[in-house]
C-alpha atoms as a PDB file:
ATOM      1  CA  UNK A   1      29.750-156.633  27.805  1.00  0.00           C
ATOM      2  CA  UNK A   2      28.312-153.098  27.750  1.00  0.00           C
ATOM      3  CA  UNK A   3      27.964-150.385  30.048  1.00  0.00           C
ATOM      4  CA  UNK A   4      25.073-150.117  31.599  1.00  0.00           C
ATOM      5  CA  UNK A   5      23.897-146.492  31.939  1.00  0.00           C
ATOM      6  CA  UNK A   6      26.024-144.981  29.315  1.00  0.00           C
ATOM      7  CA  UNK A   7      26.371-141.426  28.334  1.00  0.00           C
ATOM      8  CA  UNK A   8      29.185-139.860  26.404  1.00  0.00           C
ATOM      9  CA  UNK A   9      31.699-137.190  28.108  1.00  0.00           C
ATOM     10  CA  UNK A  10      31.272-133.963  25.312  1.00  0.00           C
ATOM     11  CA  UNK A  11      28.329-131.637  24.777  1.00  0.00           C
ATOM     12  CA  UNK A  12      28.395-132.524  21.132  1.00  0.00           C
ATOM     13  CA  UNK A  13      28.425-136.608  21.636  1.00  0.00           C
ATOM     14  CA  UNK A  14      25.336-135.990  23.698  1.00  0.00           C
ATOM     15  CA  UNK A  15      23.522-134.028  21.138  1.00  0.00           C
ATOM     16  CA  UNK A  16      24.456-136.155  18.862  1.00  0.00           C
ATOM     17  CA  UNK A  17      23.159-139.662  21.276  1.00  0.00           C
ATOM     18  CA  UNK A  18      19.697-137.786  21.857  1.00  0.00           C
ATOM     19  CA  UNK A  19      19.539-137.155  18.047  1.00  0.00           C
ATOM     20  CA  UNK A  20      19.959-141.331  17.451  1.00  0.00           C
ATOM     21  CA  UNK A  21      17.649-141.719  19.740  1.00  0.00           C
ATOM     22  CA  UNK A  22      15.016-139.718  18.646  1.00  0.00           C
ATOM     23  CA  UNK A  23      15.503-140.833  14.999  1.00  0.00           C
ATOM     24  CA  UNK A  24      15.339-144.419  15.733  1.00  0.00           C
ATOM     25  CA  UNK A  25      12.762-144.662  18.994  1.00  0.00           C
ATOM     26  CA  UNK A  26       9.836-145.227  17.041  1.00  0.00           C
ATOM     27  CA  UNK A  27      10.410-148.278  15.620  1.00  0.00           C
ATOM     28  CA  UNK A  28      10.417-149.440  19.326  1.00  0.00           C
ATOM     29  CA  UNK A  29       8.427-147.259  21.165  1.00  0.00           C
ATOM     30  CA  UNK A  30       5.070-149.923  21.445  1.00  0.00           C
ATOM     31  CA  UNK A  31       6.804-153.042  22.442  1.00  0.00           C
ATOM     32  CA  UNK A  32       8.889-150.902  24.741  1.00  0.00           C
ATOM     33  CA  UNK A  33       5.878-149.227  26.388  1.00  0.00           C
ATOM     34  CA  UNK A  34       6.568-145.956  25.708  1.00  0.00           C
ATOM     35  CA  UNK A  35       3.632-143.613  24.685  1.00  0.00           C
ATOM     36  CA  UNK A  36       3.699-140.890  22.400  1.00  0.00           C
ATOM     37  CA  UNK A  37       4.434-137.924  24.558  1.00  0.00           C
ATOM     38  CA  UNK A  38       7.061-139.839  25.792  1.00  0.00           C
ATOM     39  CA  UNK A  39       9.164-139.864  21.762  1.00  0.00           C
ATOM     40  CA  UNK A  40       7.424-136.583  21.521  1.00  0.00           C
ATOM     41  CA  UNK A  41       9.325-135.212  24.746  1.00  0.00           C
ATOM     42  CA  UNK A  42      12.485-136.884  23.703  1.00  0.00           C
ATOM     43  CA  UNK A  43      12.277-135.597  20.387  1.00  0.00           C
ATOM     44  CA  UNK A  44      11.936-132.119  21.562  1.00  0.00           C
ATOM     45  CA  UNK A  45      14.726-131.858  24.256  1.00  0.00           C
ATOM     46  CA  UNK A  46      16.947-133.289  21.133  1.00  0.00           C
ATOM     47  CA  UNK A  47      15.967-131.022  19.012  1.00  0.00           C
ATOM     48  CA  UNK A  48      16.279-128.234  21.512  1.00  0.00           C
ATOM     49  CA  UNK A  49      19.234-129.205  22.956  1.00  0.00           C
ATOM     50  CA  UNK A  50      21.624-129.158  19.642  1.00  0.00           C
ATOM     51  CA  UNK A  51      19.722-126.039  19.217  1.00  0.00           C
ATOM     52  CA  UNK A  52      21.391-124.535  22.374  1.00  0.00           C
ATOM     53  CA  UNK A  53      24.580-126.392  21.449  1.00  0.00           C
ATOM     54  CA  UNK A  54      25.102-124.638  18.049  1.00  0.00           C
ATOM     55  CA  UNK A  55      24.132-121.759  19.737  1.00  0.00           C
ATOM     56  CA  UNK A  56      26.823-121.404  21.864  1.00  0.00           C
ATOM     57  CA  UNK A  57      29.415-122.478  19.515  1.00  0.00           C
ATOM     58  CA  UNK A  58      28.265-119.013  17.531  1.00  0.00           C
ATOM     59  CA  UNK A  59      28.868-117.344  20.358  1.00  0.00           C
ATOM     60  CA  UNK A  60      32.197-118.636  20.910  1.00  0.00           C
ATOM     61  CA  UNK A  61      33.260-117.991  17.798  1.00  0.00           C
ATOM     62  CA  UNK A  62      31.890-114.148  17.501  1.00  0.00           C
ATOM     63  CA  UNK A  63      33.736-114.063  20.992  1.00  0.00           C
ATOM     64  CA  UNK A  64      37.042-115.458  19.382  1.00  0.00           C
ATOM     65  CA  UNK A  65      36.751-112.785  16.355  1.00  0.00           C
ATOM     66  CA  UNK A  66      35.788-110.073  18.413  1.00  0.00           C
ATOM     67  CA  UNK A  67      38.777-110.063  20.912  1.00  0.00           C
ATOM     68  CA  UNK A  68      41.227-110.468  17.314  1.00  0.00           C
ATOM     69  CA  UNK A  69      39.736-107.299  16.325  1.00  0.00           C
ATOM     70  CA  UNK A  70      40.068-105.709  19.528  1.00  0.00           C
ATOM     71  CA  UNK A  71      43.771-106.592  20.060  1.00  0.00           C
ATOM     72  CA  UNK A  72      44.584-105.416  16.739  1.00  0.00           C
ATOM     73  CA  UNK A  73      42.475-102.190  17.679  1.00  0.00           C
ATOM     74  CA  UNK A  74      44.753-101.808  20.065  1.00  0.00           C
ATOM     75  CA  UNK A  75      48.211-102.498  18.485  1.00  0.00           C
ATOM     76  CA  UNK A  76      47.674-101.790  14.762  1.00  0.00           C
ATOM     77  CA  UNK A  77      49.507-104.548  14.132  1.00  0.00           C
ATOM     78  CA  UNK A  78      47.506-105.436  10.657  1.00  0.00           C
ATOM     79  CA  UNK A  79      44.265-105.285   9.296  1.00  0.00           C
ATOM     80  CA  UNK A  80      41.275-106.849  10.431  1.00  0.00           C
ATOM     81  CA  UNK A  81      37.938-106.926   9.455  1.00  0.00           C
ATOM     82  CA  UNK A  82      34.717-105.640  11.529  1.00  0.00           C
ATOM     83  CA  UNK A  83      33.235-108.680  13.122  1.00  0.00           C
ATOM     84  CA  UNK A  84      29.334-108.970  12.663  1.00  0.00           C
ATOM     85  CA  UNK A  85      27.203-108.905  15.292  1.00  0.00           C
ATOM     86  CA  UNK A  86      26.224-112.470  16.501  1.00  0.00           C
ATOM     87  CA  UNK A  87      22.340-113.674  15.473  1.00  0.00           C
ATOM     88  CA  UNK A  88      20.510-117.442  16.839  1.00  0.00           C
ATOM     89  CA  UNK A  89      20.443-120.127  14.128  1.00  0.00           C
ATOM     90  CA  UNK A  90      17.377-120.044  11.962  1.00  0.00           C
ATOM     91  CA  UNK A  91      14.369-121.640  12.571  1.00  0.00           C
ATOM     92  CA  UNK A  92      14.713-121.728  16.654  1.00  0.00           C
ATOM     93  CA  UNK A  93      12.047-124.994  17.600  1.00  0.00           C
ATOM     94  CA  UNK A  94       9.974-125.076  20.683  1.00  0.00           C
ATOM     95  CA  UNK A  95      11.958-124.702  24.299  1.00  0.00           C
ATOM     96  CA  UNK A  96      12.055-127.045  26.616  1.00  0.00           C
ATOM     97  CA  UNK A  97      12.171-127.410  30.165  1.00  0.00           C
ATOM     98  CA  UNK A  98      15.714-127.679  32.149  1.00  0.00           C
ATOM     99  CA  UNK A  99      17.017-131.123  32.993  1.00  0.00           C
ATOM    100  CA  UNK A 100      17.413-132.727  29.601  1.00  0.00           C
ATOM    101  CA  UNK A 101      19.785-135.381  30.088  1.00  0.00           C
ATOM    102  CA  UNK A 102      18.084-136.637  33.721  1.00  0.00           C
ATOM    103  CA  UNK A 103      15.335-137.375  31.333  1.00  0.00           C
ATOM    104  CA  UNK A 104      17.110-139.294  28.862  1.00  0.00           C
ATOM    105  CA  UNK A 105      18.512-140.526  31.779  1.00  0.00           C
ATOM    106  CA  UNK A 106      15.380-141.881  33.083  1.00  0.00           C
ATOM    107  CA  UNK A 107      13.438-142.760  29.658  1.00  0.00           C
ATOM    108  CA  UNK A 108      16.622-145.126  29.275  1.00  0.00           C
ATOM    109  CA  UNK A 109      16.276-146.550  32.544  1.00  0.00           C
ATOM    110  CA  UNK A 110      12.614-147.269  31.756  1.00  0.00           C
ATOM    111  CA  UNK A 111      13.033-149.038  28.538  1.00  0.00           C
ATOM    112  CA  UNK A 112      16.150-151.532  29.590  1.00  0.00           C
ATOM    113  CA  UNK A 113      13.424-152.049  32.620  1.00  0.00           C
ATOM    114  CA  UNK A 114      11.029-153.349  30.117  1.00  0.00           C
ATOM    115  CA  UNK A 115      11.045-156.989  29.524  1.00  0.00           C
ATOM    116  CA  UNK A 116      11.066-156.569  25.936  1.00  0.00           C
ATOM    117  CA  UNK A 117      14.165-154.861  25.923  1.00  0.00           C
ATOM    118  CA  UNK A 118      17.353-157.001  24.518  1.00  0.00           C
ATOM    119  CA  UNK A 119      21.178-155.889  24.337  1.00  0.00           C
ATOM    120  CA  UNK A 120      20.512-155.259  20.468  1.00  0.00           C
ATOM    121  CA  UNK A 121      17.757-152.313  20.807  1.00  0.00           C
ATOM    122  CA  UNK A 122      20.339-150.306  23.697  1.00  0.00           C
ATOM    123  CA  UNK A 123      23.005-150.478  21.110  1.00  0.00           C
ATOM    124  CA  UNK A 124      20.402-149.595  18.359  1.00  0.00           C
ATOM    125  CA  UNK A 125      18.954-146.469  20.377  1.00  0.00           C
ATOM    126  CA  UNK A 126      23.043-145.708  21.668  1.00  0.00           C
ATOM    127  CA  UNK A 127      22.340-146.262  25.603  1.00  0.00           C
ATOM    128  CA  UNK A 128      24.939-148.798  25.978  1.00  0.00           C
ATOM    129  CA  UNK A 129      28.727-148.136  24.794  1.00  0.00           C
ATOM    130  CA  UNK A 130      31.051-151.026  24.373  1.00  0.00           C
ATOM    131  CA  UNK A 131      33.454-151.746  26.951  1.00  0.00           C
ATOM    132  CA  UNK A 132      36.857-150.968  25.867  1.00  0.00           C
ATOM    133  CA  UNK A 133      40.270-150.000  27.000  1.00  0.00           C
ATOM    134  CA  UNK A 134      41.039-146.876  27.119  1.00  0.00           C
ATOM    135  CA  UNK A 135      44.118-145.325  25.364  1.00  0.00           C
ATOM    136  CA  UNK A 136      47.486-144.991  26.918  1.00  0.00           C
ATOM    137  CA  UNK A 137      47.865-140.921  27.634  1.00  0.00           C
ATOM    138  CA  UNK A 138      51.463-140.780  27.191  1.00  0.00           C
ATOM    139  CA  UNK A 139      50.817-142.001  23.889  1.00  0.00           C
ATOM    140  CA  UNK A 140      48.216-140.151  22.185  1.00  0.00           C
ATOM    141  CA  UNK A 141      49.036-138.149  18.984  1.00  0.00           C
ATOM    142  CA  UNK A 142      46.876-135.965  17.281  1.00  0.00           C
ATOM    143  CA  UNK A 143      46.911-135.708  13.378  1.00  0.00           C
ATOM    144  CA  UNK A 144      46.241-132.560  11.619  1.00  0.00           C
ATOM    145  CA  UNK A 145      45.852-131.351   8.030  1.00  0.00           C
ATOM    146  CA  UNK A 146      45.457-127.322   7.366  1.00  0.00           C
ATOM    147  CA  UNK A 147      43.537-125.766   4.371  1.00  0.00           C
ATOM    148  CA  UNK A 148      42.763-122.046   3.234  1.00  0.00           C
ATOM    149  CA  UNK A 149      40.016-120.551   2.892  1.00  0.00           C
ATOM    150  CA  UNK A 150      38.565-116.650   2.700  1.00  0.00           C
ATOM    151  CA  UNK A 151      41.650-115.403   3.958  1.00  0.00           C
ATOM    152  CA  UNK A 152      42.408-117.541   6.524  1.00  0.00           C
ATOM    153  CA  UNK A 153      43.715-120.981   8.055  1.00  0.00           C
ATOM    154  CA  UNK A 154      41.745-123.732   9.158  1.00  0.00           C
ATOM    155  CA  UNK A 155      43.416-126.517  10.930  1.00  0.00           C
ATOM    156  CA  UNK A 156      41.571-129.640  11.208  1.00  0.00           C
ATOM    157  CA  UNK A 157      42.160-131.941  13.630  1.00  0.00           C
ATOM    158  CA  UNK A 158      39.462-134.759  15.563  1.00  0.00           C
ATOM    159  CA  UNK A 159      38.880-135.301  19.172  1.00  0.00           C
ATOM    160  CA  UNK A 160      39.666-139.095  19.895  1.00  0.00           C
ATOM    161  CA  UNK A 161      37.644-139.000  22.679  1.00  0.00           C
ATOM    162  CA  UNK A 162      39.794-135.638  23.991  1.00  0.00           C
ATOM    163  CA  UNK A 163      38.419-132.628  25.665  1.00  0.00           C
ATOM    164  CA  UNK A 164      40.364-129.699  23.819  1.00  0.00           C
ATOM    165  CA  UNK A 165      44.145-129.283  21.997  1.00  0.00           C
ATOM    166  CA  UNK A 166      46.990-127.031  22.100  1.00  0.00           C
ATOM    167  CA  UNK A 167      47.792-125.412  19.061  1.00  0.00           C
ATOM    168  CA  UNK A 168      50.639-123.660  18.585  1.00  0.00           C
ATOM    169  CA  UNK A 169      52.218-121.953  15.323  1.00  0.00           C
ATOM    170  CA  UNK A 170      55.595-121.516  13.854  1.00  0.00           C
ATOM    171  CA  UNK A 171      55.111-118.060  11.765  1.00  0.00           C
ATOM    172  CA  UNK A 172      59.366-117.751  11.201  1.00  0.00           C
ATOM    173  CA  UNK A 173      60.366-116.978  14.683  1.00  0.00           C
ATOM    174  CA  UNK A 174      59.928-120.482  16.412  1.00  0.00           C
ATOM    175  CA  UNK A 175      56.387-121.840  18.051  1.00  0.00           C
ATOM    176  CA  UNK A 176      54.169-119.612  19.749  1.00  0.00           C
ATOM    177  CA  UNK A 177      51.131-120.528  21.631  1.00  0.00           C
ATOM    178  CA  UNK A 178      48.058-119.530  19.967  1.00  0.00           C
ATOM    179  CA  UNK A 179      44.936-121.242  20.931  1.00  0.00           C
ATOM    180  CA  UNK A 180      43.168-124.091  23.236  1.00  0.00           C
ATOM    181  CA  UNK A 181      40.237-125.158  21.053  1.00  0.00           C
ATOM    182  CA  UNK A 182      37.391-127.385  22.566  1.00  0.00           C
ATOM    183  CA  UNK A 183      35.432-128.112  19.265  1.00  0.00           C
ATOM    184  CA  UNK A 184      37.261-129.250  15.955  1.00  0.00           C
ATOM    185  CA  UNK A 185      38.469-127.206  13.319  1.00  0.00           C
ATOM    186  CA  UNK A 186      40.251-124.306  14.405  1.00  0.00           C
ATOM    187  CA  UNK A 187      40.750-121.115  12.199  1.00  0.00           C
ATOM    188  CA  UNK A 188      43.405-118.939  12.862  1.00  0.00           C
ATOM    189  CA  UNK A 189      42.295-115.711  11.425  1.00  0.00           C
ATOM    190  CA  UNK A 190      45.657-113.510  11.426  1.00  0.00           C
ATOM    191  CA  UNK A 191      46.012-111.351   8.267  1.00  0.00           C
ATOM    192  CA  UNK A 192      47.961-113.144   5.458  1.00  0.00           C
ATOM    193  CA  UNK A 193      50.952-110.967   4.841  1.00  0.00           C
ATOM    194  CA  UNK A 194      53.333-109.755   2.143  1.00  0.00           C
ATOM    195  CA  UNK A 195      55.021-111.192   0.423  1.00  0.00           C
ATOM    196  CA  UNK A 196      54.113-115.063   0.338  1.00  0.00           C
ATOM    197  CA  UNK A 197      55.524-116.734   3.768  1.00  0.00           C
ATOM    198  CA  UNK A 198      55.238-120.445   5.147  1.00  0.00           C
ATOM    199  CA  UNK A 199      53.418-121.097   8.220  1.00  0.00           C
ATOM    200  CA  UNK A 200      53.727-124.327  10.053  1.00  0.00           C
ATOM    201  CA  UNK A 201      51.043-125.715  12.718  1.00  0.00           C
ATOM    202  CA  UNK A 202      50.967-128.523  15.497  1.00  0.00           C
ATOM    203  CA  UNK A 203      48.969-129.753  18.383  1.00  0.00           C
ATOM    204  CA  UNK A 204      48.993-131.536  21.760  1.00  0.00           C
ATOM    205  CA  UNK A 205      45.889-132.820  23.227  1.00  0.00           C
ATOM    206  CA  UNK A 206      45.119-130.858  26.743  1.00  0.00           C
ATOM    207  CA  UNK A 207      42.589-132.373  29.756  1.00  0.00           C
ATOM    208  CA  UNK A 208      42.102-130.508  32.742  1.00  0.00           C
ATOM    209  CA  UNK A 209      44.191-127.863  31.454  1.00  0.00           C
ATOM    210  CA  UNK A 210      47.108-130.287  31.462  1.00  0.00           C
ATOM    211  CA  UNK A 211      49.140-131.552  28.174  1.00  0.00           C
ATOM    212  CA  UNK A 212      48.376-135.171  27.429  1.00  0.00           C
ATOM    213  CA  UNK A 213      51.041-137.387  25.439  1.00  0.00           C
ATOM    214  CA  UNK A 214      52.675-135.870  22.240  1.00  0.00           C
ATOM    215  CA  UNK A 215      52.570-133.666  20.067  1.00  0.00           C
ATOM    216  CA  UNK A 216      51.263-133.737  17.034  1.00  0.00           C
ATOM    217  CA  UNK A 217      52.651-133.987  13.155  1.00  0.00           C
ATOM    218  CA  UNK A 218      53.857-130.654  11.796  1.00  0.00           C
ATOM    219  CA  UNK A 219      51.565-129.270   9.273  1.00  0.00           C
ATOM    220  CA  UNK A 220      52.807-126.678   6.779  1.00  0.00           C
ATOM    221  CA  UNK A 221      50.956-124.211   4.429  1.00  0.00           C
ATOM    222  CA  UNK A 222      52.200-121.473   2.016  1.00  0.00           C
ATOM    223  CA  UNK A 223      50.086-118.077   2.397  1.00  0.00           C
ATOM    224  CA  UNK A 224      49.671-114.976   1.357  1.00  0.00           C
ATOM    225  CA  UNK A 225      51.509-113.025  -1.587  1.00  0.00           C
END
């Protein structure tokens, strides 16, 4: 059994559904009844649409690097780079008109109408989801791993379906909220001090704003020097 109008909860699921769907459409677009400016509309508000999406994720992170330097502008409290000004991704395609997902909504709705449509081409395009159970909240762990790079941390973790995590970090003087993030991986970009210091990392999943089940492992990493 499969859903029957499905769409996935995060921005970057849907880009990502609209971008299977474009990419696989046209080896079903004839029996289906679809014409051409019907995959070529599709393809476009895909294409547009991650576009947008990536878009804003530059933003967000310009936004997260600006407001670092301009706390430590304010307190002095290490050194931090300039942050560059934010530009659009290369190679912007065509816009599109607003009200993308009604229709992918409604070019979905047309092909299960069709009476060549079987249970096999949904799953193939991605406009049916499995039925499943969802996980228990109290339960639900996050795992994360941390690497460095260019001066700072990156700490990876995945979604499982979640909306954002808590991070928090343990520089010597017990944990200390640092960050919600929305979109896997975080990078903590505090100044590595001197001399060489541990710094240890963990996470809770967070809905609504509210902490969902437990926390996470505790990741450690060695910086600076």
């Amino acid at each position: 059994m499969s859903n029957t109008d499905y769409i996935p909860k995060t921005d970057d699921a849907k880009a990502a559904l609209f971008e299977r769907f474009r990419d696989t459409i046209p080896s079903y677009a004839t029996p289906l009844g679809l014409t051409p400016a019907d995959v070529l509309s599709q393809s476009e508000d895909a294409t547009w649409f991650r576009y947008a999406l990536n878009y804003t994720l530059i933003i967000r992170d310009a936004a997260q690097n600006w407001t670092h330097y301009k706390n430590t502008l304010l307190t002095g409290t290490g050194p931090a780079s300039y942050p560059v000004y934010t530009t659009a991704p290369a190679l912007e395609p065509p816009a599109v008109t607003l009200g993308v997902l009604n229709r992918f909504r409604d070019l979905a709705r047309r092909i299960k109408a069709s009476p060549a449509y079987t249970e096999g081409i949904g799953e193939a395009l991605g406009i049916v989801g499995p039925e499943h159970i969802a996980p228990d909240p109290a339960t639900l762990t996050p795992q994360i791993s941390l690497r460095a790079s260019g001066g700072q941390v990156e700490v990876i973790w995945h979604k499982q379906g979640m909306e954002a995590v808590e991070i928090q970090k343990d520089s010597g003087s017990g944990w200390q909220f640092i960050a919600v993030d929305t979109r896997p991986n975080y990078i903590d970009t505090t100044p590595f001090p001197s001399p060489a210091v541990k710094w240890k990392y963990r996470a809770i999943y967070t809905r609504d704003s509210q902490r969902i089940g437990q926390w996470s492992n505790v990741a450690e990493i060695t910086i600076g020097g």
